[in-house]
N, C-alpha and C. Protein backbone atom coordinates (compact mmCIF):
# COMPACT_ATOMS: atom_id res chain seq x y z
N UNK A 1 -59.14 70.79 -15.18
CA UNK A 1 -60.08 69.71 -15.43
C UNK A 1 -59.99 69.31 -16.90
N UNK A 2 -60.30 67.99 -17.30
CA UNK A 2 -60.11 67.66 -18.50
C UNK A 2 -60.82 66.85 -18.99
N UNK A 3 -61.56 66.87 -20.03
CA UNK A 3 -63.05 66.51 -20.09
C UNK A 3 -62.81 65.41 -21.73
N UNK A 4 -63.19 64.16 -21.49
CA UNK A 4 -62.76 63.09 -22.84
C UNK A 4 -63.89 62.58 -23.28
N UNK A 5 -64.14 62.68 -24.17
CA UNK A 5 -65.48 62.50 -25.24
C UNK A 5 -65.07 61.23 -25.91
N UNK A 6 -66.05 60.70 -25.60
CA UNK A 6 -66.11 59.31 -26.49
C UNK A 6 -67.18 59.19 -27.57
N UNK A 7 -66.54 59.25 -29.00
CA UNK A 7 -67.19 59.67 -29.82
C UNK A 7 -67.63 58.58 -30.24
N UNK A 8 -67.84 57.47 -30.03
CA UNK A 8 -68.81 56.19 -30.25
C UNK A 8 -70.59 56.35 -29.72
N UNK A 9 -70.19 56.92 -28.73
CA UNK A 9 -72.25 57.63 -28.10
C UNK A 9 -71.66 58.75 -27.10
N UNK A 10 -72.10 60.04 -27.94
CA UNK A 10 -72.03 61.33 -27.56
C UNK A 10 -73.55 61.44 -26.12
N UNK A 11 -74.45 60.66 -26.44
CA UNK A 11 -75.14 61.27 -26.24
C UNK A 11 -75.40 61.29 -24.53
N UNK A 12 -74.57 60.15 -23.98
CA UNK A 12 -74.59 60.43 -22.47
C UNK A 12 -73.15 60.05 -22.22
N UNK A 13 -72.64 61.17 -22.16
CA UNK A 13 -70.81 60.79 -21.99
C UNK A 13 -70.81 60.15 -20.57
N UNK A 14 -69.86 59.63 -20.41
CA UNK A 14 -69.36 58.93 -19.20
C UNK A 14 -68.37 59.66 -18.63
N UNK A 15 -68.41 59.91 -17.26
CA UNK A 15 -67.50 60.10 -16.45
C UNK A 15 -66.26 59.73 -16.50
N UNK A 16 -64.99 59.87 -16.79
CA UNK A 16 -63.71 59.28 -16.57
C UNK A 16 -62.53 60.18 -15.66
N UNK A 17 -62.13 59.39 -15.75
CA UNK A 17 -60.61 60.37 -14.73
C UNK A 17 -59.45 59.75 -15.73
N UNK A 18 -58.63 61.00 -16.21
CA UNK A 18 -57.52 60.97 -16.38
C UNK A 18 -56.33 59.97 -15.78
N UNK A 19 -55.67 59.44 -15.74
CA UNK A 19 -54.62 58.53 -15.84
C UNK A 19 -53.52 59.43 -15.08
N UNK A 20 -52.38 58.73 -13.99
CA UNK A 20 -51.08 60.09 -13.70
C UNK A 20 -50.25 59.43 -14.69
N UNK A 21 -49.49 60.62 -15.56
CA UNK A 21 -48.35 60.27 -16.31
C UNK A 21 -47.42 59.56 -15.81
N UNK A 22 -46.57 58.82 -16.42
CA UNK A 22 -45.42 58.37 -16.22
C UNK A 22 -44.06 59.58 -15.82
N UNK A 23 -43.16 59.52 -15.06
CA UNK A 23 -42.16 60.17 -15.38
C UNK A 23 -41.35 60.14 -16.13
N UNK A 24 -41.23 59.09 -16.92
CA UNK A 24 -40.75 58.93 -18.39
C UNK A 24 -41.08 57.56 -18.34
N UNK A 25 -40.28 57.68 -19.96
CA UNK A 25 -40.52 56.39 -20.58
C UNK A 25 -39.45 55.16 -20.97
N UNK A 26 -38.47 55.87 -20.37
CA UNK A 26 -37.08 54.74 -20.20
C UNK A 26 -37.73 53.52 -19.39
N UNK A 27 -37.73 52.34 -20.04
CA UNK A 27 -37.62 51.28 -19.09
C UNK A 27 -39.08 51.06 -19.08
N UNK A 28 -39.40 51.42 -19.63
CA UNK A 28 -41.11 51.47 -19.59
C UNK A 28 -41.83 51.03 -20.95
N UNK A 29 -42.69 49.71 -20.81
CA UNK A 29 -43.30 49.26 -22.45
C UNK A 29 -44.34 49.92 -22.89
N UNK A 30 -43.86 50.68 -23.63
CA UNK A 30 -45.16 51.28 -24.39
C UNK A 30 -45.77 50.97 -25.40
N UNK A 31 -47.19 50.79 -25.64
CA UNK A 31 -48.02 49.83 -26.63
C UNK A 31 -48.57 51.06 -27.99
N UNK A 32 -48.44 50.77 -29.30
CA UNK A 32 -48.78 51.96 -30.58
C UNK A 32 -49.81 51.10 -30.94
N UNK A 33 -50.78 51.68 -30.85
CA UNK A 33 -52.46 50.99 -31.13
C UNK A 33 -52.36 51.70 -32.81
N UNK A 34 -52.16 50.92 -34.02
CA UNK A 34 -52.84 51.88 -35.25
C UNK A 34 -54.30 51.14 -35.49
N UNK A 35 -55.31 52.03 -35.24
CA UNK A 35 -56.88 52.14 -35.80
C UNK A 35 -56.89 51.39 -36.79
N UNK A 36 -55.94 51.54 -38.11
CA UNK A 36 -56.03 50.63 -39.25
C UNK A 36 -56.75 51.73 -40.46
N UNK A 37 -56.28 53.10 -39.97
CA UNK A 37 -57.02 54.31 -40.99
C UNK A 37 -55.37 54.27 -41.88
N UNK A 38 -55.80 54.70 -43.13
CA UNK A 38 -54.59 55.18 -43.47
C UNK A 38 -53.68 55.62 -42.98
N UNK A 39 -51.82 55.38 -43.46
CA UNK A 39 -50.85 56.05 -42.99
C UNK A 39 -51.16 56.48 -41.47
N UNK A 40 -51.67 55.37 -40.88
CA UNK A 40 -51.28 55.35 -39.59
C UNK A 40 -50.04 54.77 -38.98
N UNK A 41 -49.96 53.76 -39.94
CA UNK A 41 -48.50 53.15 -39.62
C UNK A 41 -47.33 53.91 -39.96
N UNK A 42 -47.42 55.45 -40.62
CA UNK A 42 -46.17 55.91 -40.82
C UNK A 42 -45.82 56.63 -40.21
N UNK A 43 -46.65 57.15 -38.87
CA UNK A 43 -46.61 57.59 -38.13
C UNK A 43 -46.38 57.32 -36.87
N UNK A 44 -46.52 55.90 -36.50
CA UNK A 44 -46.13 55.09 -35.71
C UNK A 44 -45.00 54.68 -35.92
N UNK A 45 -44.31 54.32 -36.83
CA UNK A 45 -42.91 53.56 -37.16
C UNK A 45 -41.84 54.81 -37.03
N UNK A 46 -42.21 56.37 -36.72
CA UNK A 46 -41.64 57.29 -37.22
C UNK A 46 -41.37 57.24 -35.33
N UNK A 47 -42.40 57.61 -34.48
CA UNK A 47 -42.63 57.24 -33.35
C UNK A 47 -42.23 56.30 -32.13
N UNK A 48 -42.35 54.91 -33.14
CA UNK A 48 -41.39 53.34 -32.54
C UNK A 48 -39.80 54.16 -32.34
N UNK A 49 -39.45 54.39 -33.56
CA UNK A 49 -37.92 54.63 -33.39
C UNK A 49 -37.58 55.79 -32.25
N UNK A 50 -38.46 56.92 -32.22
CA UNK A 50 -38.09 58.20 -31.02
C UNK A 50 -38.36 57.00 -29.50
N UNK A 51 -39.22 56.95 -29.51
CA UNK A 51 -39.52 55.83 -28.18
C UNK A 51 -38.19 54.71 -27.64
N UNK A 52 -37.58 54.30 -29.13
CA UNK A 52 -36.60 53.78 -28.67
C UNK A 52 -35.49 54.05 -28.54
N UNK A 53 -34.68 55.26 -29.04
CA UNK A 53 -33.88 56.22 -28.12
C UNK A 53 -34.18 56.38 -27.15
N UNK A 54 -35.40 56.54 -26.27
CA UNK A 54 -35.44 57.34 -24.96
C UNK A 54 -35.61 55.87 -24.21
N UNK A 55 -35.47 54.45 -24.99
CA UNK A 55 -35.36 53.76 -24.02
C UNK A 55 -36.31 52.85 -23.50
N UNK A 56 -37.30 53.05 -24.31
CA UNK A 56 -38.82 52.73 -24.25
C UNK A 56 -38.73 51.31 -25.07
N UNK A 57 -39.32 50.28 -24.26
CA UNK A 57 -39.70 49.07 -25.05
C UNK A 57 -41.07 49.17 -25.93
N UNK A 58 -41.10 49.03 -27.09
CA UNK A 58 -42.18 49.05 -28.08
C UNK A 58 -43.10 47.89 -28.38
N UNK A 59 -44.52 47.76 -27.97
CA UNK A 59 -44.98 46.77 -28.91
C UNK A 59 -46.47 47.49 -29.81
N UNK A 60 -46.98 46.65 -31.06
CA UNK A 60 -47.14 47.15 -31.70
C UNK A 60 -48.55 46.25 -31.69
N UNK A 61 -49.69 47.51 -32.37
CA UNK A 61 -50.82 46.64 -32.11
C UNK A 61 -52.29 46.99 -33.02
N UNK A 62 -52.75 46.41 -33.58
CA UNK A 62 -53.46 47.03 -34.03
C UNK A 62 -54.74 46.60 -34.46
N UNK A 63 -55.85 47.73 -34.63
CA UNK A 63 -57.25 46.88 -34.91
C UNK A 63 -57.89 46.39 -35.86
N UNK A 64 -58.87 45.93 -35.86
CA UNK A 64 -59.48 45.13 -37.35
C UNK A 64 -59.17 46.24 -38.37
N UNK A 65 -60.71 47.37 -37.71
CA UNK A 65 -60.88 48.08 -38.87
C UNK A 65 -60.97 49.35 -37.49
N UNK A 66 -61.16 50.42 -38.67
CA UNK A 66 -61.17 51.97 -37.69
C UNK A 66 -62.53 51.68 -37.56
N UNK A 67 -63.87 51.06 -37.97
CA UNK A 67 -65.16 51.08 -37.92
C UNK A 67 -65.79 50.91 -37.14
N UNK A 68 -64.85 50.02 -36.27
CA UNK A 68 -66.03 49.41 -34.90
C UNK A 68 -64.93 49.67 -33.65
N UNK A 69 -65.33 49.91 -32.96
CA UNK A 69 -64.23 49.56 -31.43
C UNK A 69 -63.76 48.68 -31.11
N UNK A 70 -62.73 48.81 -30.67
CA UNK A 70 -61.62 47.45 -30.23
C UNK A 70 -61.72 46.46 -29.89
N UNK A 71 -61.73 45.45 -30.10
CA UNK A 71 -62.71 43.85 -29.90
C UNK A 71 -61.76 43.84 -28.52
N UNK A 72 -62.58 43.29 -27.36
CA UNK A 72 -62.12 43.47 -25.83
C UNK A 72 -61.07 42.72 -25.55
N UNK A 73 -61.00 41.33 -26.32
CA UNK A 73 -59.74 40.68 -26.03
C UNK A 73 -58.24 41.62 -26.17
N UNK A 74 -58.44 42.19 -27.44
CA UNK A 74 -57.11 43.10 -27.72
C UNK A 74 -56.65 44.19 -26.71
N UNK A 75 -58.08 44.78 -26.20
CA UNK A 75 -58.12 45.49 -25.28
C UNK A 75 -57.46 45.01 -23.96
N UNK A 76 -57.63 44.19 -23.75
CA UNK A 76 -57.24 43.00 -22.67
C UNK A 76 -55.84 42.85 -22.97
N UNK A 77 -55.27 42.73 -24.00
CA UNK A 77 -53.98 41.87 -23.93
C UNK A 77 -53.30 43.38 -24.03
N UNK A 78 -53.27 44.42 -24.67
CA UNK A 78 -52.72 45.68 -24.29
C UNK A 78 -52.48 46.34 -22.73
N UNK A 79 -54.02 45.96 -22.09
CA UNK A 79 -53.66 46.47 -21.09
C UNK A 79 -52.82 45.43 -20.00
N UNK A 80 -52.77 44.11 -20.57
CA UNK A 80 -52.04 43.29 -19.51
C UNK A 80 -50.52 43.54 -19.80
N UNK A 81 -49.88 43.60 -21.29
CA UNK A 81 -48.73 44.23 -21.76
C UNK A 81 -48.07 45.66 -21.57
N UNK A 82 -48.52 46.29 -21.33
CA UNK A 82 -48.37 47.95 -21.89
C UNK A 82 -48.64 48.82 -20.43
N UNK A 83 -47.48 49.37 -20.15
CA UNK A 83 -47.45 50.80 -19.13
C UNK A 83 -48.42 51.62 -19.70
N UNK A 84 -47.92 52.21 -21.18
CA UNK A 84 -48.59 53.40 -21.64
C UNK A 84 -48.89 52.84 -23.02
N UNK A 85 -49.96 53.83 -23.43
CA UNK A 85 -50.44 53.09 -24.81
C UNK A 85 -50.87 54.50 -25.47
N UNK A 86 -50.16 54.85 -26.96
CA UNK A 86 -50.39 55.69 -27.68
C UNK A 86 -51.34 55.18 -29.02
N UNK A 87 -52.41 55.80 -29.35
CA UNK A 87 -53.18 55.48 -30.52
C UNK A 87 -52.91 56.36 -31.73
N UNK A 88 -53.13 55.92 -32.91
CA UNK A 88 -52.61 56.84 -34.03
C UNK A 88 -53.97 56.88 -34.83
N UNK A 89 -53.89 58.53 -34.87
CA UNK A 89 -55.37 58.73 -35.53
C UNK A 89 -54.64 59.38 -36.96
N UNK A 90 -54.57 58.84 -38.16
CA UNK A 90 -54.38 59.46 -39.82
C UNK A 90 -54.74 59.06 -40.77
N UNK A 91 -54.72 60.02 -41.15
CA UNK A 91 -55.52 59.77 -42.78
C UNK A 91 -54.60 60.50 -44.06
């Protein structure tokens, strides 16, 4: 079981279900969300390139600020783009 905390309001978590993985990622667009925290992008660009050896189409995406949650349109256009979507949390 695997239990995901959404740290925007702790105080009545929501129910979610996990996602089934992909069997890989050849051939498959995967979306790099950077938050917009520091040296998030160097960690993503380090990332873009492994993704694209294995074959993986990259797009790249990112939010205002780390301060507020993802304004829904963006949310929207990721999930209409993107198989899988990795977020980069650094500082």
């Amino acid at each position: 079981m695997v239990f995901v905390l959404d740290p925007t309001d702790e105080s009545r978590p929501a129910s979610r279900t996990v996602g089934a993985r992909p069997d890989g990622l050849a051939g498959r667009t995967v979306g790099l969300l950077d938050i917009s925290k520091p040296r998030g992008e160097v960690f993503l660009d380090r990332l873009e390139a492994l993704l694209g050896e294995q074959g993986a189409t990259v797009r790249r995406y990112a939010k205002p600020t780390f301060t507020k949650p993802m304004p829904a349109d963006l949310r929207a256009e990721i999930a209409a783009e993107c198989e899988v979507v990795i977020e980069a949390l650094a500082d």
